[in-house]
C-alpha atoms as a PDB file:
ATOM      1  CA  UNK A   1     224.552  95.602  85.386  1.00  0.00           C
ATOM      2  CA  UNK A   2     224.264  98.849  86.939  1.00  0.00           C
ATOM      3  CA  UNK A   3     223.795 100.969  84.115  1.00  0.00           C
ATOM      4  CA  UNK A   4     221.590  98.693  82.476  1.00  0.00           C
ATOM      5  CA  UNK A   5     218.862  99.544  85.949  1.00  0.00           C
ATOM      6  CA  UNK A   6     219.418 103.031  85.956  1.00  0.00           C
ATOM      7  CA  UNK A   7     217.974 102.216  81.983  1.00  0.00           C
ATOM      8  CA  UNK A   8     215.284 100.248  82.828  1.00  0.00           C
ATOM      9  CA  UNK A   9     214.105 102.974  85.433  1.00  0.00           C
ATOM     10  CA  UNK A  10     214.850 105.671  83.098  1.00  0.00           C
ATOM     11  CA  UNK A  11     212.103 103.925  80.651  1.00  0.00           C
ATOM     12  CA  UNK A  12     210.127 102.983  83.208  1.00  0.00           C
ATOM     13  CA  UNK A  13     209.749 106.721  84.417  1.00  0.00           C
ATOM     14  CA  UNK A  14     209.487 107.853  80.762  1.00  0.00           C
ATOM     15  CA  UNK A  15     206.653 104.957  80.299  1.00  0.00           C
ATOM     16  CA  UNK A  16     204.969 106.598  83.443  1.00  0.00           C
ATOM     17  CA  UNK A  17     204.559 110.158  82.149  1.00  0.00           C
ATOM     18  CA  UNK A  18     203.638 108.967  78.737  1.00  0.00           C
ATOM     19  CA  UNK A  19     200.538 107.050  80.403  1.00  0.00           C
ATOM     20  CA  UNK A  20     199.655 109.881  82.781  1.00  0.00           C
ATOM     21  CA  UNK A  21     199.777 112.311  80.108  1.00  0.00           C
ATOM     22  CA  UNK A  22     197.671 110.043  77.844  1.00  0.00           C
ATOM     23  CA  UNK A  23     195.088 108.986  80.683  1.00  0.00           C
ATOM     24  CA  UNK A  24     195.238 113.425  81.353  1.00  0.00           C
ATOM     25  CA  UNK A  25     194.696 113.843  77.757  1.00  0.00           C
ATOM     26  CA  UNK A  26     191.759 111.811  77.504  1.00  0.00           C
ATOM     27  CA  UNK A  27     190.264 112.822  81.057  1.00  0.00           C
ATOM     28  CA  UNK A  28     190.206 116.358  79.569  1.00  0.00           C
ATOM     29  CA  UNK A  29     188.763 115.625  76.531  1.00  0.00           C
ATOM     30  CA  UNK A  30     185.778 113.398  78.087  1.00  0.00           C
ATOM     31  CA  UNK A  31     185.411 116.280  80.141  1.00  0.00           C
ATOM     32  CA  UNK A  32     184.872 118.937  77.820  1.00  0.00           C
ATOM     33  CA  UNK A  33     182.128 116.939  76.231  1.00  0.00           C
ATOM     34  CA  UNK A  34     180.559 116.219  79.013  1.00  0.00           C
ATOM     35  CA  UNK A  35     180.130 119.871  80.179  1.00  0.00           C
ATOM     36  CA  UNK A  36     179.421 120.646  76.344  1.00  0.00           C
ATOM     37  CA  UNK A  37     176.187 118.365  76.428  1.00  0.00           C
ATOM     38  CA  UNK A  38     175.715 119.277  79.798  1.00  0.00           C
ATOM     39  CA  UNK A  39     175.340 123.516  78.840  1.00  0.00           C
ATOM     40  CA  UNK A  40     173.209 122.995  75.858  1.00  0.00           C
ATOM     41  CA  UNK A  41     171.079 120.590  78.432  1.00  0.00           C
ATOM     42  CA  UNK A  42     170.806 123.097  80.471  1.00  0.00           C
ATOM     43  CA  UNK A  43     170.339 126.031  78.191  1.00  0.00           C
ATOM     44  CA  UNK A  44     167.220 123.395  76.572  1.00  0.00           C
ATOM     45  CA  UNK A  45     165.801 123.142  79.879  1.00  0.00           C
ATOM     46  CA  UNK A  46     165.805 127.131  80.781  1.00  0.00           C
ATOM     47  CA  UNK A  47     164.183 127.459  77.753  1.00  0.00           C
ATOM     48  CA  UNK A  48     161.801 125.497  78.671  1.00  0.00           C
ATOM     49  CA  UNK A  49     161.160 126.762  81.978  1.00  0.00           C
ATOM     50  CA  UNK A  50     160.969 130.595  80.229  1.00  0.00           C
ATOM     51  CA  UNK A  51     158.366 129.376  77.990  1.00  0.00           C
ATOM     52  CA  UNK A  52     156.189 128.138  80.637  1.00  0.00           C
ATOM     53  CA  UNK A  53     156.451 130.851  82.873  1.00  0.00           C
ATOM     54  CA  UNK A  54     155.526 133.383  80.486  1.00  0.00           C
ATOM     55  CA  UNK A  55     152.716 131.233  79.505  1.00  0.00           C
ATOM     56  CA  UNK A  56     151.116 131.027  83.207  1.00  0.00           C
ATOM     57  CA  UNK A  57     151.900 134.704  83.390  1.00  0.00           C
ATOM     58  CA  UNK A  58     149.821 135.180  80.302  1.00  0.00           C
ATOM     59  CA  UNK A  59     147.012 133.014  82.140  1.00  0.00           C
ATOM     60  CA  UNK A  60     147.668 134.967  84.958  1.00  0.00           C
ATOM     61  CA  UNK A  61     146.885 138.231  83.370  1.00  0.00           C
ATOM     62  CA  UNK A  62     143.119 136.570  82.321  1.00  0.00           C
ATOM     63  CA  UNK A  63     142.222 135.582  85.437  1.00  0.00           C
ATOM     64  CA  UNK A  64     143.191 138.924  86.799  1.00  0.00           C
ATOM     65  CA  UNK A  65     141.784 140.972  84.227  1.00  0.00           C
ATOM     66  CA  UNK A  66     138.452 138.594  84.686  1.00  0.00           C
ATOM     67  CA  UNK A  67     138.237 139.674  88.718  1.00  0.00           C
ATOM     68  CA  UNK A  68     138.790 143.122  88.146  1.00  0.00           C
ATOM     69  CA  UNK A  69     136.386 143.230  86.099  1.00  0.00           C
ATOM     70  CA  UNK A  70     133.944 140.910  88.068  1.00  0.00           C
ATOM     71  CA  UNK A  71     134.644 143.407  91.193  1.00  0.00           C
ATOM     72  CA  UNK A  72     134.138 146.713  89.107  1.00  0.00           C
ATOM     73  CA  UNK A  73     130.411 145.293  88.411  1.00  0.00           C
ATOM     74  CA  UNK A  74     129.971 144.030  91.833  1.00  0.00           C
ATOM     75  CA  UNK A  75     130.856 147.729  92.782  1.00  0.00           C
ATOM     76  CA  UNK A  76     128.777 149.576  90.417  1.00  0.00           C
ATOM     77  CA  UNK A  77     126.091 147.677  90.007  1.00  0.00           C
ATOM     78  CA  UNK A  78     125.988 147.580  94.297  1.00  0.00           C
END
């Protein structure tokens, strides 16, 4: 009767690490998805934000050009 527990909680401890190690498995595998969608997210969304900033630093560079240019008159023609 004895040896047959020490069995039982030999299998049950064996039964314990094989579901931990499966749950750990699987944890780390849903993980590394999730931060592989996650990096090409955010790689998609710095793109993104590089596009528009050159593009208001393009409109930028009209306006600026367009006041200089305004003021040089308004200078020489004062």
């Amino acid at each position: 009767m004895l040896d047959l527990r020490g069995m039982l909680d030999d299998t049950g401890r064996e039964w314990k690490e094989d579901v931990l190690h499966t749950a750990s498995d699987r944890f780390e595998r849903r993980l590394s998805e999730e931060l592989g969608e996650f990096r090409v997210e955010v790689a998609t969304e710095f793109a993104a934000v590089r596009i528009e900033m050159a593009t208001t630093r393009v409109s930028m560079l009209r306006w600026m050009f367009a006041l200089w240019v305004t003021a040089i008159l308004a200078i020489v023609l004062k």
